[in-house]
C-alpha atoms as a PDB file:
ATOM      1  CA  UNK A   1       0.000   0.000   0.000  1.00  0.00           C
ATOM      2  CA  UNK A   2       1.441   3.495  -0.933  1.00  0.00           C
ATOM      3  CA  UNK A   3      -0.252   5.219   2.471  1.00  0.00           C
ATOM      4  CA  UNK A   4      -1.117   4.503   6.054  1.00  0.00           C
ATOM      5  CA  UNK A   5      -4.765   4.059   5.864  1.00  0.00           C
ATOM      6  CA  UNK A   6      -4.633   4.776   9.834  1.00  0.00           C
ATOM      7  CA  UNK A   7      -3.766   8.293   8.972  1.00  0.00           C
ATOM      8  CA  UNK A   8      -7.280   8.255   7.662  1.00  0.00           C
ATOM      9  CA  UNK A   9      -9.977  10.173   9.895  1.00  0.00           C
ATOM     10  CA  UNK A  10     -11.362  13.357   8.002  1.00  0.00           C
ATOM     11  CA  UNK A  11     -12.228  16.157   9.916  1.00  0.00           C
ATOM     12  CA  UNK A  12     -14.036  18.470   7.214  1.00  0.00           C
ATOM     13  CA  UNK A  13     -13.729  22.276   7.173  1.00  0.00           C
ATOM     14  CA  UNK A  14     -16.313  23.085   4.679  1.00  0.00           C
ATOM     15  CA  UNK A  15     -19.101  21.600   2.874  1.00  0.00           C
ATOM     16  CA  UNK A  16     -21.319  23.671   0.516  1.00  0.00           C
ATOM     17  CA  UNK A  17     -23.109  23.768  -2.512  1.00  0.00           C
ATOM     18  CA  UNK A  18     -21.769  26.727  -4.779  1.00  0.00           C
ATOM     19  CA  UNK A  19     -22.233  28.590  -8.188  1.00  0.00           C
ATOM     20  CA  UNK A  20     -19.548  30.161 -10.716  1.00  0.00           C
ATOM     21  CA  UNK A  21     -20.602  32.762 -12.946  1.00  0.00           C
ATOM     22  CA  UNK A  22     -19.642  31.812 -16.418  1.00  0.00           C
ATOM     23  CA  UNK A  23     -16.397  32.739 -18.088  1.00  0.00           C
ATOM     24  CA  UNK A  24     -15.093  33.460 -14.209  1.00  0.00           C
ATOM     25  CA  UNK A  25     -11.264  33.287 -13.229  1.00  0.00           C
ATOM     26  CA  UNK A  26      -9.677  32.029  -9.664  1.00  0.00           C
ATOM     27  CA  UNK A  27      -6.164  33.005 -10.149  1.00  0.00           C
ATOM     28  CA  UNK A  28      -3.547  30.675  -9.226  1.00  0.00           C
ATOM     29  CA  UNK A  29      -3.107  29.500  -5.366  1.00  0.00           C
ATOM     30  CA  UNK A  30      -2.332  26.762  -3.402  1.00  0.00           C
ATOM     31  CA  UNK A  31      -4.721  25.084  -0.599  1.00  0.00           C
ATOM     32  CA  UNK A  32      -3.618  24.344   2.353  1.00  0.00           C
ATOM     33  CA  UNK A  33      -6.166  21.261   3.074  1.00  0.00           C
ATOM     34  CA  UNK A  34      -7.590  18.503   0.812  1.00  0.00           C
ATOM     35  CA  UNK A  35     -10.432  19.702  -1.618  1.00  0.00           C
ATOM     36  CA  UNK A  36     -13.062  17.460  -3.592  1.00  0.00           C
ATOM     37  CA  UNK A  37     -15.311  19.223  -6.837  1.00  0.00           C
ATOM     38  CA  UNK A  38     -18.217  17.539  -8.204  1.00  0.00           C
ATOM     39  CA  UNK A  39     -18.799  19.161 -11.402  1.00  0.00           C
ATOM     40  CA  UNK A  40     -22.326  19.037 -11.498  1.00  0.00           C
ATOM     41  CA  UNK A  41     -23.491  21.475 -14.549  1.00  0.00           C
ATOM     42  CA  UNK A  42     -21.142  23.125 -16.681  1.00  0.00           C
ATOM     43  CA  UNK A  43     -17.376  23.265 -18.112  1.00  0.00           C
ATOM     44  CA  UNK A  44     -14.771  24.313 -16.874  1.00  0.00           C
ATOM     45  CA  UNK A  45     -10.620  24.120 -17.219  1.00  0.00           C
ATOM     46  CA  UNK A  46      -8.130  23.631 -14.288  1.00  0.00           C
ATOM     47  CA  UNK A  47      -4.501  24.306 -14.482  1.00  0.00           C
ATOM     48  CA  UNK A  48      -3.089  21.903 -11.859  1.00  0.00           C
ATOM     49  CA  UNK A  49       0.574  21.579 -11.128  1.00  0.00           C
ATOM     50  CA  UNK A  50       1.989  22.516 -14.640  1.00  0.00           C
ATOM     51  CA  UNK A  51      -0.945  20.476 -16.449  1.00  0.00           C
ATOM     52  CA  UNK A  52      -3.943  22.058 -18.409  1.00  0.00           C
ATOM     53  CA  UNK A  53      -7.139  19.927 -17.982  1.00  0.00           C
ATOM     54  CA  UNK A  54     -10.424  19.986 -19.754  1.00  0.00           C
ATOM     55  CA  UNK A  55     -13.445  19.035 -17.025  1.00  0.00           C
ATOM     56  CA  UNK A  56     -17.228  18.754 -17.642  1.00  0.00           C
ATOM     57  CA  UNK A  57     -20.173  17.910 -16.104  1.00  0.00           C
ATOM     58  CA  UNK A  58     -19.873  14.369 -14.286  1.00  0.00           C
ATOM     59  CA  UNK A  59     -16.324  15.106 -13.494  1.00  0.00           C
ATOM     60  CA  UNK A  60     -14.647  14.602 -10.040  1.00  0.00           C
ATOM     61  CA  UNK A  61     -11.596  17.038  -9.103  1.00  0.00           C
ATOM     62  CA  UNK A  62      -9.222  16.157  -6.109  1.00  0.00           C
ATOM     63  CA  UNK A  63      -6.998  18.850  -5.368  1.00  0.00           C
ATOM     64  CA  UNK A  64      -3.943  18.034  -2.600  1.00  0.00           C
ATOM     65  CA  UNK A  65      -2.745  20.475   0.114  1.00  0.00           C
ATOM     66  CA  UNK A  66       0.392  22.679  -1.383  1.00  0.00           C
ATOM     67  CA  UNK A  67      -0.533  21.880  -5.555  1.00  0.00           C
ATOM     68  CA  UNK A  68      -0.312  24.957  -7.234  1.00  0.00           C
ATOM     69  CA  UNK A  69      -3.602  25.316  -9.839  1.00  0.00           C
ATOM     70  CA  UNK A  70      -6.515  27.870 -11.059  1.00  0.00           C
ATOM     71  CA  UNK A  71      -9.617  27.608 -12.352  1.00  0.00           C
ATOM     72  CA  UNK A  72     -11.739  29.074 -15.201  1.00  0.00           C
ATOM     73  CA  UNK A  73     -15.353  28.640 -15.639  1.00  0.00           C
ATOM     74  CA  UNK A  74     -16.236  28.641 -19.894  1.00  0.00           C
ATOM     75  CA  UNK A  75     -19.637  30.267 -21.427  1.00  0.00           C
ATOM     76  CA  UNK A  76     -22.251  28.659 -18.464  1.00  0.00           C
ATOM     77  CA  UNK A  77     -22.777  28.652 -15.097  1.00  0.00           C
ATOM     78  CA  UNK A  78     -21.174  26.447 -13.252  1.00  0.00           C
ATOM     79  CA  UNK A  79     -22.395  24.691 -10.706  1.00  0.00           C
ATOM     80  CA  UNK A  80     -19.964  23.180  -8.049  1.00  0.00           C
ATOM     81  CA  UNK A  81     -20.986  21.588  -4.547  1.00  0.00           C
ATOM     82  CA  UNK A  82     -17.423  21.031  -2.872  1.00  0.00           C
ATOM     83  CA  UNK A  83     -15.920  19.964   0.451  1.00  0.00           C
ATOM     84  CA  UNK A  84     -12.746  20.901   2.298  1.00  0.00           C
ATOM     85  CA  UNK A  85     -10.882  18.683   4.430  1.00  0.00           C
ATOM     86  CA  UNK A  86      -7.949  17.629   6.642  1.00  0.00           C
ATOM     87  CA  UNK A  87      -6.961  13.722   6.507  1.00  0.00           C
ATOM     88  CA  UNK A  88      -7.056  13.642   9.951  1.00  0.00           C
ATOM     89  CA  UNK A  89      -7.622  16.084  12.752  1.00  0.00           C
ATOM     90  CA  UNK A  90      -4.679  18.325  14.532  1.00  0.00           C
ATOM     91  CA  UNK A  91      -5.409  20.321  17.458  1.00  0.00           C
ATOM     92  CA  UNK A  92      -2.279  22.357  16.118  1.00  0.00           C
ATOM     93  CA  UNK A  93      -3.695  23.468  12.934  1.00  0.00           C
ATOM     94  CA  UNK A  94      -6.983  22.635  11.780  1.00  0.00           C
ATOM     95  CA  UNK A  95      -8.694  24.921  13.692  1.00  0.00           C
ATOM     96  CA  UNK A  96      -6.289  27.591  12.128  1.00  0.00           C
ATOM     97  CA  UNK A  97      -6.240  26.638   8.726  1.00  0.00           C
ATOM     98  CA  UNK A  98      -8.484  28.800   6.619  1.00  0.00           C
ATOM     99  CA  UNK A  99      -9.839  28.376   2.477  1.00  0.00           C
ATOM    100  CA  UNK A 100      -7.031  29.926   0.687  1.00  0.00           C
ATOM    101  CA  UNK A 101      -6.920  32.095  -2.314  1.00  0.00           C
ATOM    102  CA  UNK A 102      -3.249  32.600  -2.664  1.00  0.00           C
ATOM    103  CA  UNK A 103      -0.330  31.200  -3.772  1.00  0.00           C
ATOM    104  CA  UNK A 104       2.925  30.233  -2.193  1.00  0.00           C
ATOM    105  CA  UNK A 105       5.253  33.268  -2.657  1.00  0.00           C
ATOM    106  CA  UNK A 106       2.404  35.259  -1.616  1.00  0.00           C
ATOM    107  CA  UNK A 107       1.810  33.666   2.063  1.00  0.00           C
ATOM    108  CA  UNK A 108       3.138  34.673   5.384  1.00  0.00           C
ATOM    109  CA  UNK A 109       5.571  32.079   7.100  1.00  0.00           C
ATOM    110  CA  UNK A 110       2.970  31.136   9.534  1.00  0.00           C
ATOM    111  CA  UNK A 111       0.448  30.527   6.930  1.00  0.00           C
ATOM    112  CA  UNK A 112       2.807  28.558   5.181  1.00  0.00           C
ATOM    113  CA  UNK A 113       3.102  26.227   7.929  1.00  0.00           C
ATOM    114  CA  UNK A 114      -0.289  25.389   7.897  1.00  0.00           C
ATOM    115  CA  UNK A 115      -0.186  23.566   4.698  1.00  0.00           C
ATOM    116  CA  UNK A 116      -1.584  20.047   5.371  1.00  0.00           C
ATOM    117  CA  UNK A 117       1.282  17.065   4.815  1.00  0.00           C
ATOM    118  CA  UNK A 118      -0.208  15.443   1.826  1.00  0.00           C
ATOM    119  CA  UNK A 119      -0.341  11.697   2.619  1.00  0.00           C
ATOM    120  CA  UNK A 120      -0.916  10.745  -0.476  1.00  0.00           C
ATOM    121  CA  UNK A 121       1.895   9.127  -2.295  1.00  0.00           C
ATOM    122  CA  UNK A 122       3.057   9.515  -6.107  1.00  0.00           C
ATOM    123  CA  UNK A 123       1.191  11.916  -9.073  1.00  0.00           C
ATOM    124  CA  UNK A 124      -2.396  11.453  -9.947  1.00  0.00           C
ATOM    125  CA  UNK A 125      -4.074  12.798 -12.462  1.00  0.00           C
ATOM    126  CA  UNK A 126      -6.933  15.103 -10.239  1.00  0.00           C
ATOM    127  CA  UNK A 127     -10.030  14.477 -12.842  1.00  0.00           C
ATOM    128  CA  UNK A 128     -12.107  11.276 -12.842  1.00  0.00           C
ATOM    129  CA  UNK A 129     -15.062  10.834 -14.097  1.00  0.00           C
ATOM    130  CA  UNK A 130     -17.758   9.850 -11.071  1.00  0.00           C
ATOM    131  CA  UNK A 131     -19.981   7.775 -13.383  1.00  0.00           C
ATOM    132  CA  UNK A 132     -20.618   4.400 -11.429  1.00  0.00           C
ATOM    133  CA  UNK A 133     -18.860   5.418  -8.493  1.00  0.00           C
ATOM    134  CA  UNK A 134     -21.560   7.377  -6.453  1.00  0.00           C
ATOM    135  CA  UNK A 135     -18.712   9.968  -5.774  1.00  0.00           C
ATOM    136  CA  UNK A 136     -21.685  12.845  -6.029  1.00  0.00           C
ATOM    137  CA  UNK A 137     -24.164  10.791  -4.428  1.00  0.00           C
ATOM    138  CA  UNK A 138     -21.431  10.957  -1.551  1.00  0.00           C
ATOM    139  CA  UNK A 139     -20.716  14.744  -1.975  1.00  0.00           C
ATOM    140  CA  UNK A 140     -24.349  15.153  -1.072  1.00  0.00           C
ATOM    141  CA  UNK A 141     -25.026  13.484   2.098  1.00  0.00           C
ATOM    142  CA  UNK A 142     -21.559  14.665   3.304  1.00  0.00           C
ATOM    143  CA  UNK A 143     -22.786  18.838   2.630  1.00  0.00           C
ATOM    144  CA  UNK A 144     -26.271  17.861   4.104  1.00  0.00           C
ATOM    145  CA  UNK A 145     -24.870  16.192   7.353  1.00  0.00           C
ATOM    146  CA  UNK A 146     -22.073  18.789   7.488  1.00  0.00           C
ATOM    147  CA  UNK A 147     -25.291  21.803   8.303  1.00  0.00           C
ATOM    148  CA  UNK A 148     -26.350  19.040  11.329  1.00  0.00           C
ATOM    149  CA  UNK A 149     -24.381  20.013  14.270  1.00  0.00           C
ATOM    150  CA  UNK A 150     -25.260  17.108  16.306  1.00  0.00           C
ATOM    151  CA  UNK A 151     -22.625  14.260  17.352  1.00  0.00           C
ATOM    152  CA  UNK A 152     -24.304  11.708  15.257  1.00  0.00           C
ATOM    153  CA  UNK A 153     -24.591  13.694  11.923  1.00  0.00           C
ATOM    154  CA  UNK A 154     -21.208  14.682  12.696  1.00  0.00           C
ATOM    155  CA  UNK A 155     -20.065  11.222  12.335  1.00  0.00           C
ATOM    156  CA  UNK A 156     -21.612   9.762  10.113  1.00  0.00           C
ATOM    157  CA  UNK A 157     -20.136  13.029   7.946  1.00  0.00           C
ATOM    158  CA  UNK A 158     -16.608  11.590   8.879  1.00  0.00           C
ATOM    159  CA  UNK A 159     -18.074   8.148   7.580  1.00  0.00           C
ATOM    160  CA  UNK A 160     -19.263   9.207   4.873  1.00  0.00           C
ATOM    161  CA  UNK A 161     -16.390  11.214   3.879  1.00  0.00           C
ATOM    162  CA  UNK A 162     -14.348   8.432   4.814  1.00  0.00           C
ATOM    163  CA  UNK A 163     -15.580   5.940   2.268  1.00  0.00           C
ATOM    164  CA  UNK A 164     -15.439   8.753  -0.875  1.00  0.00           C
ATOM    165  CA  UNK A 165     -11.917   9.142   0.380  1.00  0.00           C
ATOM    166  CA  UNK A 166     -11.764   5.362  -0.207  1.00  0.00           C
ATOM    167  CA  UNK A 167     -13.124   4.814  -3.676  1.00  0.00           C
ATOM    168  CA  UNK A 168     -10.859   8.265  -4.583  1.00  0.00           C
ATOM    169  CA  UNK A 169      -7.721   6.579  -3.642  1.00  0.00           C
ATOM    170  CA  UNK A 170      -8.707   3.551  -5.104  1.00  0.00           C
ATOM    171  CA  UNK A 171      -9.141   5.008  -8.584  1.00  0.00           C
ATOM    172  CA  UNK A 172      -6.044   6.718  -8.304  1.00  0.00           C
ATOM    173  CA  UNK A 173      -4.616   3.654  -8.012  1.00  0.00           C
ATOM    174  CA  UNK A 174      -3.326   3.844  -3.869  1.00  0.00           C
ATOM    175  CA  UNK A 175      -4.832   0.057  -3.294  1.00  0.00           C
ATOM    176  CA  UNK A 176      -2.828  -2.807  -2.224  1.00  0.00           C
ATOM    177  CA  UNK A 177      -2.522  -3.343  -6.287  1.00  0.00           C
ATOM    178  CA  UNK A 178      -2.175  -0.341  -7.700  1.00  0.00           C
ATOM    179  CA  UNK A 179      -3.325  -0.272 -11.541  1.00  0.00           C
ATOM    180  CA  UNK A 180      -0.512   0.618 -13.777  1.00  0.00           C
ATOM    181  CA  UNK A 181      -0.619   3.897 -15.165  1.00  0.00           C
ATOM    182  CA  UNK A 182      -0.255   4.285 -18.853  1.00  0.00           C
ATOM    183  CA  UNK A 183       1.993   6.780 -20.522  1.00  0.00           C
ATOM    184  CA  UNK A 184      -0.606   9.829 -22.065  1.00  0.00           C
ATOM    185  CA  UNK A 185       1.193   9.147 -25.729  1.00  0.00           C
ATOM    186  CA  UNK A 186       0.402   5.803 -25.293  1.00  0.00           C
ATOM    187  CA  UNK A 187      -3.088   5.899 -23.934  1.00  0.00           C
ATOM    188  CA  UNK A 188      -3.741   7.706 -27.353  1.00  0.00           C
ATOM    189  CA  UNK A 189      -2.341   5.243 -29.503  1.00  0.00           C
ATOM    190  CA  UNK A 190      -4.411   2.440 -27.836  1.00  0.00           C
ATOM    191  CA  UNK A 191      -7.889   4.871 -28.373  1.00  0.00           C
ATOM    192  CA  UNK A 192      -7.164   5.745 -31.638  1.00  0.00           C
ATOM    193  CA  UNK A 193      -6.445   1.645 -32.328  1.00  0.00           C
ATOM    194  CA  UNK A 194      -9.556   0.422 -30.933  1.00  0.00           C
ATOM    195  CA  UNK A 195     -12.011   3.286 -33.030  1.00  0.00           C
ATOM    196  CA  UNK A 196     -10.001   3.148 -35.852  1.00  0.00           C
ATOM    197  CA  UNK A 197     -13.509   3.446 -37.776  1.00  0.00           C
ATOM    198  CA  UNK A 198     -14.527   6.840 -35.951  1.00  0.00           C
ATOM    199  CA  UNK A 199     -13.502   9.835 -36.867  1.00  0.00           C
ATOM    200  CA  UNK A 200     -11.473  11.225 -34.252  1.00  0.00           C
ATOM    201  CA  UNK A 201     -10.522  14.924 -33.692  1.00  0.00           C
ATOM    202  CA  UNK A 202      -8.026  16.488 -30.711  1.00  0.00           C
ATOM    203  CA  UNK A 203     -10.927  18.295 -29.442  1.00  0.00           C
ATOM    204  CA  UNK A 204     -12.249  14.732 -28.501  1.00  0.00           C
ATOM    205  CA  UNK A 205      -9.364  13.399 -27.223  1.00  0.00           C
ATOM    206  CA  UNK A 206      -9.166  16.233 -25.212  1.00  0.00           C
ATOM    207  CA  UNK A 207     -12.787  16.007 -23.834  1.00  0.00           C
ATOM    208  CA  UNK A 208     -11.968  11.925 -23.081  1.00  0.00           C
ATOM    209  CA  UNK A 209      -8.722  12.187 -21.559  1.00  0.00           C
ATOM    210  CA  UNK A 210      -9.007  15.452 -19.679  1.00  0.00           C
ATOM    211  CA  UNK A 211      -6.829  17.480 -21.174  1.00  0.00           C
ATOM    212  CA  UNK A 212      -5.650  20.046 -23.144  1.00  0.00           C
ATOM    213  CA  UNK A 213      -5.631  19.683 -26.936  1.00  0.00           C
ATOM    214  CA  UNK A 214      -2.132  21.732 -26.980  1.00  0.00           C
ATOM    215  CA  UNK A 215      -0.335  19.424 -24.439  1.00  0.00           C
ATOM    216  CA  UNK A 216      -2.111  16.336 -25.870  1.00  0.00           C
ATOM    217  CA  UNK A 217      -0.564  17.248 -29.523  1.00  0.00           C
ATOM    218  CA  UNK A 218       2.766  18.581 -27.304  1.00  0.00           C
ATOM    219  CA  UNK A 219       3.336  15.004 -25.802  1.00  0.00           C
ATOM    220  CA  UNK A 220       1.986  13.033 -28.455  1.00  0.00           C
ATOM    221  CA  UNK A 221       4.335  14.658 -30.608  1.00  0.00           C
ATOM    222  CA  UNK A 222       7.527  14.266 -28.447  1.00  0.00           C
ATOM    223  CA  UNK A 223       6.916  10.930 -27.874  1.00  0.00           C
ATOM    224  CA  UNK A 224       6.144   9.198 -31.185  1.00  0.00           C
ATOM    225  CA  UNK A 225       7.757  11.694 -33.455  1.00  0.00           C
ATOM    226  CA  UNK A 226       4.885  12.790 -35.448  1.00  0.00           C
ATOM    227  CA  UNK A 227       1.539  15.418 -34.669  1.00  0.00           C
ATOM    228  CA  UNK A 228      -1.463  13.209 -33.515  1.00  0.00           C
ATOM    229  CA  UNK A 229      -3.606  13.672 -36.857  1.00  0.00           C
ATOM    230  CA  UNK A 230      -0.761  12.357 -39.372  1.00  0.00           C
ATOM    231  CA  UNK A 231      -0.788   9.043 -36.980  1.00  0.00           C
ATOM    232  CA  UNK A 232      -4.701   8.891 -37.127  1.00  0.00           C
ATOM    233  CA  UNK A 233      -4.633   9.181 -40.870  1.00  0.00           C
ATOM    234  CA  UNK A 234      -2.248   7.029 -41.446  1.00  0.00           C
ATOM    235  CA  UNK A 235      -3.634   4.367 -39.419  1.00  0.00           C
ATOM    236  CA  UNK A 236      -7.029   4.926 -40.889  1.00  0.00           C
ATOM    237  CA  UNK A 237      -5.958   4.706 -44.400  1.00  0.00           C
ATOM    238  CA  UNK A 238      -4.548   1.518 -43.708  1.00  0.00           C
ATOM    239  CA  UNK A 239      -7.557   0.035 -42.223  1.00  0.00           C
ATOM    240  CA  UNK A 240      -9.418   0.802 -45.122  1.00  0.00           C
ATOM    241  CA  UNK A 241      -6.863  -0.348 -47.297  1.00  0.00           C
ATOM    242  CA  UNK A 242      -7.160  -3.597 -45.809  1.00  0.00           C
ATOM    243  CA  UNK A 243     -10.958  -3.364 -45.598  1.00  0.00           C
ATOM    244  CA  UNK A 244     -11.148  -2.963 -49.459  1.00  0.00           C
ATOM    245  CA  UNK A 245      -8.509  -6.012 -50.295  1.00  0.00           C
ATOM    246  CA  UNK A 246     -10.844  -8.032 -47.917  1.00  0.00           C
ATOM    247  CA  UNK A 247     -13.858  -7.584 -50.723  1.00  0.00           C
ATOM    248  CA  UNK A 248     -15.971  -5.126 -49.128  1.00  0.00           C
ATOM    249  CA  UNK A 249     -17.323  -2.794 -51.455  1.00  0.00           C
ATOM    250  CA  UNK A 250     -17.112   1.311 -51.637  1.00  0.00           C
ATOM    251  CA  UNK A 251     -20.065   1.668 -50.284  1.00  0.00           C
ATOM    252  CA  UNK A 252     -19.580  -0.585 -47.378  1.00  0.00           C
ATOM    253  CA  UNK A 253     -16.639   0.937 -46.750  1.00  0.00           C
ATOM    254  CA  UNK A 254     -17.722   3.819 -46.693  1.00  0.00           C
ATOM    255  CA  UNK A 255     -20.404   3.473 -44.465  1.00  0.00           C
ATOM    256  CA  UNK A 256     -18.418   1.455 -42.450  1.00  0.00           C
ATOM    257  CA  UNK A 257     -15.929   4.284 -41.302  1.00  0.00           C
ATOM    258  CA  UNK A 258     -18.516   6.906 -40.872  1.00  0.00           C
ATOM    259  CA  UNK A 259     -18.087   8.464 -44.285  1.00  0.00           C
ATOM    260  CA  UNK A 260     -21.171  10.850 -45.438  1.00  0.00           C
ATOM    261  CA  UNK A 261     -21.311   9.409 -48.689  1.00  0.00           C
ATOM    262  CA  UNK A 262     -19.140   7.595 -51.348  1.00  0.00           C
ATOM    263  CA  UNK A 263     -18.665  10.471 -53.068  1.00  0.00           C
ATOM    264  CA  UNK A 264     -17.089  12.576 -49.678  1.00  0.00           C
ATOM    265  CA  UNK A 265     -15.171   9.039 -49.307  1.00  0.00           C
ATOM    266  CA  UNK A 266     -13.795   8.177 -53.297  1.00  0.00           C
ATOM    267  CA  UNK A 267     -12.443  12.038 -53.099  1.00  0.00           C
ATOM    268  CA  UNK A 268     -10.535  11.433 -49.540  1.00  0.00           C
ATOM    269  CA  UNK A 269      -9.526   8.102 -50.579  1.00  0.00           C
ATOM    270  CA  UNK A 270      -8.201   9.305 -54.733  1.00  0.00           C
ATOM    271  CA  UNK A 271      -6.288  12.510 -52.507  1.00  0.00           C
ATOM    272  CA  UNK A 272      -4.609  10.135 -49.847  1.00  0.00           C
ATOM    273  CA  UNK A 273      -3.759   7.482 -52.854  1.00  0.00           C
ATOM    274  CA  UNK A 274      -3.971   9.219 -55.920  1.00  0.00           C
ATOM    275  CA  UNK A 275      -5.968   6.278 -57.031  1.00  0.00           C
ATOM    276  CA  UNK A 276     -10.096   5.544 -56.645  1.00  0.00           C
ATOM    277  CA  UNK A 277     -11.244   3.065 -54.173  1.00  0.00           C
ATOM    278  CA  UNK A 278     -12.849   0.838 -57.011  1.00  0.00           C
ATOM    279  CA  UNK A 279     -10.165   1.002 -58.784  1.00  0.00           C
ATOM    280  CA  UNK A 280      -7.612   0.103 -55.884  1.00  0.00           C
ATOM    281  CA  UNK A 281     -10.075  -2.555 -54.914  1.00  0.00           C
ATOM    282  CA  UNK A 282      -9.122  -4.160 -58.272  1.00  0.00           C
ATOM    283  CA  UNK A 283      -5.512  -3.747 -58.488  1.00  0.00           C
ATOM    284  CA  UNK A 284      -5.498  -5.456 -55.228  1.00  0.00           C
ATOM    285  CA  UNK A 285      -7.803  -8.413 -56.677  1.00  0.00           C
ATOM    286  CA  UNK A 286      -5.417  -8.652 -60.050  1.00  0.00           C
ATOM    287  CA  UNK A 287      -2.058  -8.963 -57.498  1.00  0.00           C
ATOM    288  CA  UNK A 288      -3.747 -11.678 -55.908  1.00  0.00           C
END
């Protein structure tokens, strides 16, 4: 296991449900406890430790004590019920610890003391998507127990938040068997592989792997040598190559990798090949 689980017993600072007006800015900062976003209506982008991601509605964040990131809301209203938290409870600091807006040059040395020792081992990724996980479900009965001020509502808030933390860690991978991380570059090759037959644009990619198009194309690039549409293209042609030499005809073909019409696909095909499907269809049948 990459943490002491027994470090584990959440004492939660705030709880609320919460709206960003669209196209809004929160310039970067640091926290000094644990947050957790449900994005429950809207888009918005998060720069987080050096990374730009994309998030929409659905989304989980998890930002960690001391991570440098901001935040900016696109064209609608966002709507954003969020939690913060300390692992654990210190009579020291948790009572002094406050929501911070600012970053780390910009704190006192006291304040800076009060940033939270993140527990959590290694670099995560802070977006996941909460589909089948009941993360918001969670979020929910954690902010309505959190306005109880009784000793019972009060723990089963720590409960509650106790068992997100739980399922959070274990998507990040902190379980007794962590699940191996993939390389971004390679995560990409392996989409664009298995929906070969799509059509595929950065703008998706972006949207499915949470981040931004620019630093998608940036590592894609670095890594295999060559911009992320010249692989997809390639790799497409060839499948249809190899679709047409099987027997299918244009129009299956066609059809088959999400062309309009047979017409939009003969002219991609005769610019990529310099030759008609039909008629590369048949030099393939005559070499055989």
């Amino acid at each position: 296991m990459l943490m002491d689980i027994n470090l584990i017993s959440p004492y939660v600072r705030r709880a609320m449900r919460s709206l960003l007006p669209a196209n809004y800015k929160i310039g970067q900062r640091i926290i000094l406890d644990y947050e957790i976003i449900y994005l429950e209506s809207g888009e918005m982008r998060l720069y987080y430790d050096g990374v730009d991601y994309s998030c929409r509605a659905g989304d989980i964040i998890f930002i960690r004590p001391g991570k440098k990131h901001r935040i900016e809301t696109l064209s609608s209203i966002v709507s954003q019920p969020h939690i913060h938290f300390d692992m654990s409870y210190s009579a020291a600091q948790s009572e002094k610890r406050f929501i911070c807006f600012k970053d780390i040059p910009d704190l006192s040395a006291e304040d800076r003391a009060l940033i939270s020792k993140d527990i959590i081992k290694g670099e995560h990724p802070p977006v996941i998507s909460a589909a089948g996980r009941g993360l918001a479900e969670s979020l929910y009965r954690i902010i309505d127990l959190y306005k109880k001020r009784d000793i019972a509502s009060q723990l089963e808030c720590k409960a509650e938040l106790t068992k997100m933390i739980g399922v959070l860690l274990s998507a990040f991978g902190e379980t007794a068997s962590p699940k191996k991380v993939e390389p971004l570059p390679l995560m990409i090759k392996q989409f664009i592989e298995s929906n070969i037959t799509e059509k595929i644009t950065l703008d998706q990619l972006a949207a499915h792997f949470h981040y931004n198009k620019f630093y998608i194309e940036k590592k894609f690039r670095e890594e295999n040598g060559v911009p992320v549409s010249k692989y997809y293209n390639s790799l497409r042609l060839s499948a249809i190559k190899e679709f047409l030499a099987d027997g299918h005809s244009v129009t299956e073909t066609a059809g088959a990798f999400g062309f309009e019409s047979i017409y939009t696909f003969s002219r991609y095909f005769k610019n990529a090949c310099g030759i008609s499907p039909s008629g590369y269809a048949k030099k393939k049948e005559l070499q055989e």
